[in-house]
C-alpha atoms as a PDB file:
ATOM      1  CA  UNK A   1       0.000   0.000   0.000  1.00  0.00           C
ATOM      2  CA  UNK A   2       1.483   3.384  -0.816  1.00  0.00           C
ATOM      3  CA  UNK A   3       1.985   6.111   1.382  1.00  0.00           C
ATOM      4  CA  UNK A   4      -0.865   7.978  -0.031  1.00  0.00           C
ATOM      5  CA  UNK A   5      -3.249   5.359  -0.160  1.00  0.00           C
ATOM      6  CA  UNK A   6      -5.930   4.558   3.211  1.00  0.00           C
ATOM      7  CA  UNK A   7      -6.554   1.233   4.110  1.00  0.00           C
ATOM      8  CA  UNK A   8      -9.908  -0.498   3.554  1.00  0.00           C
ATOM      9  CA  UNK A   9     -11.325   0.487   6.888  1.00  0.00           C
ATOM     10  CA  UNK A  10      -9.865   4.232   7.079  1.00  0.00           C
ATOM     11  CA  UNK A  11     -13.015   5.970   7.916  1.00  0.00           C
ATOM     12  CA  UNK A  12     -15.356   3.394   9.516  1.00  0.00           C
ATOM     13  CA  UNK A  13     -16.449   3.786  12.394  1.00  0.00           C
ATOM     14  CA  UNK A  14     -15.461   1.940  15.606  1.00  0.00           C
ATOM     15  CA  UNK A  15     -18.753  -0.440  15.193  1.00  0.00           C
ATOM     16  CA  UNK A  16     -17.892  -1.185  11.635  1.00  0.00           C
ATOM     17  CA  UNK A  17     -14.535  -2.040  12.502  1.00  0.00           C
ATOM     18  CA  UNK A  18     -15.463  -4.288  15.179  1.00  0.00           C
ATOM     19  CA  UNK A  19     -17.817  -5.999  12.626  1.00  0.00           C
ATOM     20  CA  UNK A  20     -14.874  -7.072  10.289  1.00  0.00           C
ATOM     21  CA  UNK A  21     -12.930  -8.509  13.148  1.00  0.00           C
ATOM     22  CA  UNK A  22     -16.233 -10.210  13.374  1.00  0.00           C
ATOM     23  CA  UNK A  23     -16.301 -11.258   9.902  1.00  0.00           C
ATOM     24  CA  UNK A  24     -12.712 -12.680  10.308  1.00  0.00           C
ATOM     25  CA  UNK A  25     -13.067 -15.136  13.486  1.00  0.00           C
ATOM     26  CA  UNK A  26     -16.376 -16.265  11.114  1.00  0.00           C
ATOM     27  CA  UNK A  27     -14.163 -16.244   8.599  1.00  0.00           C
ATOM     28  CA  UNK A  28     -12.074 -17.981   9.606  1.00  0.00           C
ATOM     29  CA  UNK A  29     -14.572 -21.092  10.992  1.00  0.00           C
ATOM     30  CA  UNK A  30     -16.116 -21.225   7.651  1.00  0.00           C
ATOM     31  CA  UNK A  31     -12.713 -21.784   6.139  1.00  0.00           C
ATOM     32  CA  UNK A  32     -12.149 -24.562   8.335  1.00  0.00           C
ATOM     33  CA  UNK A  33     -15.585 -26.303   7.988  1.00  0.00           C
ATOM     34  CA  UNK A  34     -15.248 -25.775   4.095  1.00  0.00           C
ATOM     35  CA  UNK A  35     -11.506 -27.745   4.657  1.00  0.00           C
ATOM     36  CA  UNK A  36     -13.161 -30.254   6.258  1.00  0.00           C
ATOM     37  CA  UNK A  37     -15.624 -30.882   3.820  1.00  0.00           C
ATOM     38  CA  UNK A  38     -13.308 -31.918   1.158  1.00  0.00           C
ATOM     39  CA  UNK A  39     -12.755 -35.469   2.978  1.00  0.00           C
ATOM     40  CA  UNK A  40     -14.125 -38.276   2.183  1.00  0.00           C
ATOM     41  CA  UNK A  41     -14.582 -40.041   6.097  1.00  0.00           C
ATOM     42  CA  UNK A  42     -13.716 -39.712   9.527  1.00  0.00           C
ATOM     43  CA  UNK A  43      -9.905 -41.435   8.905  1.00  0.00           C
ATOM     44  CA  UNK A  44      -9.229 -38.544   6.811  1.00  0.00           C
ATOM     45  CA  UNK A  45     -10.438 -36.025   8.758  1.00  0.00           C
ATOM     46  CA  UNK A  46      -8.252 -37.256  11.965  1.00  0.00           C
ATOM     47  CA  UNK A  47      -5.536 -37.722   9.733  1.00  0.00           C
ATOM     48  CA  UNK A  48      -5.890 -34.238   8.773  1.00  0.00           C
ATOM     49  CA  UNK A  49      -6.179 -33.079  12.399  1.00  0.00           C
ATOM     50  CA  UNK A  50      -2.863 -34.484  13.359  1.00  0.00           C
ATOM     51  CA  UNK A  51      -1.090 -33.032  10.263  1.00  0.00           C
ATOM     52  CA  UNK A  52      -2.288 -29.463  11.850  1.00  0.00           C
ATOM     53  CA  UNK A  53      -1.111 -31.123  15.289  1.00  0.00           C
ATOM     54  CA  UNK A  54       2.422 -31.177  13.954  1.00  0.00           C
ATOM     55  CA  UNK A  55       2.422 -27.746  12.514  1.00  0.00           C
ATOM     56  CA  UNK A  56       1.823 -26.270  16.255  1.00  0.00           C
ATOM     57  CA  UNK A  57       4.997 -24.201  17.367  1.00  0.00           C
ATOM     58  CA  UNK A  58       6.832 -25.771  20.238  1.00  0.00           C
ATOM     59  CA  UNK A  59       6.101 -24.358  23.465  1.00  0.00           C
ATOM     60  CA  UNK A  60       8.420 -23.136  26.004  1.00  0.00           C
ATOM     61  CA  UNK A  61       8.712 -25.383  29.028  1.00  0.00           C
ATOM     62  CA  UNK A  62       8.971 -23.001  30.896  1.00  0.00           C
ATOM     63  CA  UNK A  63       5.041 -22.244  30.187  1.00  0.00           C
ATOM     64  CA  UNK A  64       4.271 -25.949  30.711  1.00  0.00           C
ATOM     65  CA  UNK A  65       3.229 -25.000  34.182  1.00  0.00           C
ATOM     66  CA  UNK A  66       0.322 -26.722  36.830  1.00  0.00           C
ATOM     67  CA  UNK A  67      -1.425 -22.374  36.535  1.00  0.00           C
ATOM     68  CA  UNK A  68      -1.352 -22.972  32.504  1.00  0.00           C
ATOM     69  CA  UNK A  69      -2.589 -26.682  32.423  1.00  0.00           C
ATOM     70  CA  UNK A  70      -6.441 -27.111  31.520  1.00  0.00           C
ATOM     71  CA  UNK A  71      -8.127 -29.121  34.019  1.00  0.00           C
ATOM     72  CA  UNK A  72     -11.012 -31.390  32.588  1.00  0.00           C
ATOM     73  CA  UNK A  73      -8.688 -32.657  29.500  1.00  0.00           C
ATOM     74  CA  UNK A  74      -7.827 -36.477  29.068  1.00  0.00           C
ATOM     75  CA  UNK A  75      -4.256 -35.519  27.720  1.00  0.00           C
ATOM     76  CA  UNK A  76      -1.704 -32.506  29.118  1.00  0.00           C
ATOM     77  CA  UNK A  77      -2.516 -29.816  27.472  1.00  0.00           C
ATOM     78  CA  UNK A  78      -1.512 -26.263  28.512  1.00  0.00           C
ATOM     79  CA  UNK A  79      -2.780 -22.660  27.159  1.00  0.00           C
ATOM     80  CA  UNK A  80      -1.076 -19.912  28.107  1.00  0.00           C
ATOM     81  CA  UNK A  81      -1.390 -16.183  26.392  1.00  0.00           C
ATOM     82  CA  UNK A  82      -0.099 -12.754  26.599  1.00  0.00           C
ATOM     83  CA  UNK A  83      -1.230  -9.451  24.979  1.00  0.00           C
ATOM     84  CA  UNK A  84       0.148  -7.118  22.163  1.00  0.00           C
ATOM     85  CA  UNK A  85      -1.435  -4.354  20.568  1.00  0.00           C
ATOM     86  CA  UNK A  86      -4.879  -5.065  21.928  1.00  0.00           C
ATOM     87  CA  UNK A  87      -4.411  -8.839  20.474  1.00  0.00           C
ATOM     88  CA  UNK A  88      -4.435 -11.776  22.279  1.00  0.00           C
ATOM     89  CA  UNK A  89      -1.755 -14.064  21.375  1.00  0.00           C
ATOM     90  CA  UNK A  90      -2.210 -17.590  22.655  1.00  0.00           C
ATOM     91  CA  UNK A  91       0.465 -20.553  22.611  1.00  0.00           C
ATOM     92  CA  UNK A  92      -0.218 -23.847  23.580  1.00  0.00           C
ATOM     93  CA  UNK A  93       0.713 -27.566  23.499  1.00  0.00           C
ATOM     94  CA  UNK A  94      -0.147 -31.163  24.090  1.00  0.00           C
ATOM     95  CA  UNK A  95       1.853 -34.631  24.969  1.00  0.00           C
ATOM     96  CA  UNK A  96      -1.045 -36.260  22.955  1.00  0.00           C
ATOM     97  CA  UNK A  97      -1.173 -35.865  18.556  1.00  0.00           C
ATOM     98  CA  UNK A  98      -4.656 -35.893  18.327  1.00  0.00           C
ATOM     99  CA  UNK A  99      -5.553 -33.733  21.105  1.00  0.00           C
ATOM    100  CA  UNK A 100      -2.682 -30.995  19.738  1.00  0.00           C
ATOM    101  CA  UNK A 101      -4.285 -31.245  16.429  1.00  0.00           C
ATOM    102  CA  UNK A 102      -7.497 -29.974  18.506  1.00  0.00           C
ATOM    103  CA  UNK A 103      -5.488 -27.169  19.610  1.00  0.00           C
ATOM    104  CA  UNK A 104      -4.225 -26.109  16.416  1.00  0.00           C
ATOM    105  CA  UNK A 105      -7.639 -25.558  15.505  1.00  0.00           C
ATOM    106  CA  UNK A 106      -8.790 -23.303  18.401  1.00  0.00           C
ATOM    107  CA  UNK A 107      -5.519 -21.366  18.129  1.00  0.00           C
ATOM    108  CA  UNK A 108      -6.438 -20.239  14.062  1.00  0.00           C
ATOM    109  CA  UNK A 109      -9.732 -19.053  15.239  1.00  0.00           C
ATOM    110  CA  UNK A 110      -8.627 -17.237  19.081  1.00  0.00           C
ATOM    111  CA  UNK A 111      -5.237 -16.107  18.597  1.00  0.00           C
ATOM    112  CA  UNK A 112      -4.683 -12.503  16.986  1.00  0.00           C
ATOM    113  CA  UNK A 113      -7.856 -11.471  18.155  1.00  0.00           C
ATOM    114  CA  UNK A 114      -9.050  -8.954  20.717  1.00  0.00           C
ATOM    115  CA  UNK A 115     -10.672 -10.316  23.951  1.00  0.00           C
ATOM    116  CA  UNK A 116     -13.980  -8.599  22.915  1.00  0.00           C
ATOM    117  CA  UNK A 117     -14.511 -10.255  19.935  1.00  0.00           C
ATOM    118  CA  UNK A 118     -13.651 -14.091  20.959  1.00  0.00           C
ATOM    119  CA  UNK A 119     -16.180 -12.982  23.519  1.00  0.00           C
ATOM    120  CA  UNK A 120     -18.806 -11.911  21.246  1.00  0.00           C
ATOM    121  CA  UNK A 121     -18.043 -14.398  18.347  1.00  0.00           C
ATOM    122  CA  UNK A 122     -19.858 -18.096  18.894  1.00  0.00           C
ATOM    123  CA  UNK A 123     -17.539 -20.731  17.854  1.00  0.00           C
ATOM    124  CA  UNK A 124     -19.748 -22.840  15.458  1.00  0.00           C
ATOM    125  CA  UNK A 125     -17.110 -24.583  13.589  1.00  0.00           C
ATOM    126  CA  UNK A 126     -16.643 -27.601  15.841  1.00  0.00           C
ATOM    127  CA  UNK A 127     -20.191 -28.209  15.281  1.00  0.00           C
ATOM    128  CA  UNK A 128     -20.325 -27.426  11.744  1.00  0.00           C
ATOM    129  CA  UNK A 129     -17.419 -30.282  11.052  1.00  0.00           C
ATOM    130  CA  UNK A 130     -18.822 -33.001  13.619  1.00  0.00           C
ATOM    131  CA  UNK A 131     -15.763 -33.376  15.860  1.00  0.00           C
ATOM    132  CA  UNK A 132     -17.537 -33.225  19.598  1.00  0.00           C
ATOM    133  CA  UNK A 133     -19.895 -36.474  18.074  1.00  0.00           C
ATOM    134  CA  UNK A 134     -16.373 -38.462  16.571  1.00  0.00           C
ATOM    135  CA  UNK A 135     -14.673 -37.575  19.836  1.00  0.00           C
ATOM    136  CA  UNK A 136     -14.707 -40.121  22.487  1.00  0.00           C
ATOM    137  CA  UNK A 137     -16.878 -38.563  26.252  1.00  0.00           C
ATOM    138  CA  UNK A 138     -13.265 -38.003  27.521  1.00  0.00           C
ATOM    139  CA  UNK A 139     -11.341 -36.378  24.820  1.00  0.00           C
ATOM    140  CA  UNK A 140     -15.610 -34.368  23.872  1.00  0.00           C
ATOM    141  CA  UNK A 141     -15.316 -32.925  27.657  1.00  0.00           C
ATOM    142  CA  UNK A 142     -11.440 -32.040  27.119  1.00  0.00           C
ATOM    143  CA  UNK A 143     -12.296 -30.098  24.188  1.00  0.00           C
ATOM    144  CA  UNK A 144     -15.609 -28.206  26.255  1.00  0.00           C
ATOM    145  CA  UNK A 145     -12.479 -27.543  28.748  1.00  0.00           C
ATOM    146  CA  UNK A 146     -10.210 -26.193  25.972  1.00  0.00           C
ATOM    147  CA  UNK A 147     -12.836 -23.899  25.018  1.00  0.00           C
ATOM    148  CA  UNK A 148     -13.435 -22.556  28.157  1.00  0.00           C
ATOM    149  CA  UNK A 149      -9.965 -21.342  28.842  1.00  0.00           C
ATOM    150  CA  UNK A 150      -9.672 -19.736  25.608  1.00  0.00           C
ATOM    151  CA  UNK A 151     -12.363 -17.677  26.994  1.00  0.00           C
ATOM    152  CA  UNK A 152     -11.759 -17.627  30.301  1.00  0.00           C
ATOM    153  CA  UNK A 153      -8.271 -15.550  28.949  1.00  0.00           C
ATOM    154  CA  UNK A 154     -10.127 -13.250  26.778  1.00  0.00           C
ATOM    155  CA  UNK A 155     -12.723 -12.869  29.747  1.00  0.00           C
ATOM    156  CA  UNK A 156      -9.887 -11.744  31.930  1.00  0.00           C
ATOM    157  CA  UNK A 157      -7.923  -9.412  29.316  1.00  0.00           C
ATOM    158  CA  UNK A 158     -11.047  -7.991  28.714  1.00  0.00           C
ATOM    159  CA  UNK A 159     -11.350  -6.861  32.329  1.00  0.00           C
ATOM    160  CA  UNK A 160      -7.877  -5.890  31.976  1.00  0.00           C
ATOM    161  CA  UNK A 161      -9.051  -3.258  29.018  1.00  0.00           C
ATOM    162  CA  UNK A 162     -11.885  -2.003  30.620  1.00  0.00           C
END
């Protein structure tokens, strides 16, 4: 963009702008579900899910703490997050492939967003793609768990900002 040009958004107001974040999270989701719906079964789907597993930066073990593990999961899995420019920024990892796989997911739709609008924003993806129903009660109520936190952070930054 040159110097002279305005973004997109140069002009909206504050409502407007909230609205694309919006869009994006949704965005976002519907990306995923239409990924999703280019496999044939279930096998390829989970398949798929621990391909994103392995994509997941390595967290630091020094953030692998007992405050930054999510109770209620089957596996280890810890969620930790800081802010920057308004943005949360989430990291997170797993000692199980599936289950980080999970986690790759949540962290394309949460991270690099504002607290407000993973607040605001229903997460219909999961639902969309039929993973709760082809997860087993365990790993179903990990994933409720995983869900929580995410907002539990954006819940708390949010009080932060107000």
């Amino acid at each position: 963009m040159g110097k002279s040009q305005k973004p997109p958004w140069a002009g909206l107001s504050k409502s407007t702008e909230i609205k694309i974040v919006i869009m994006e999270i949704k965005e976002i989701q519907d990306e995923i579900i239409d990924e999703f719906s280019t496999f044939e079964d279930w096998m390829e789907r989970y398949e798929y899910i621990i391909d994103l597993g392995k994509s997941v930066p390595e967290m630091k073990e020094s953030s692998k703490t007992n405050d930054n593990l999510i109770k209620g999961c089957q596996s280890k899995v810890w969620l930790d997050t800081e802010i920057k420019e308004g943005k949360l920024i989430f990291t997170a990892d797993s000692d199980a492939i599936l289950t980080k796989g999970i986690i790759a997911l949540l962290l394309r739709v949460y991270s690099d967003q504002s607290p407000k609008d993973i607040l605001e924003n229903e997460l219909y993806f999961v639902d969309k793609i039929g993973l709760k129903e082809h997860l087993s009660p365990t790993r179903a109520n990990g994933l409720v768990s995983m869900i929580k936190q995410f907002k539990l952070y954006a819940l708390a930054y949010q009080a932060k900002l107000s």
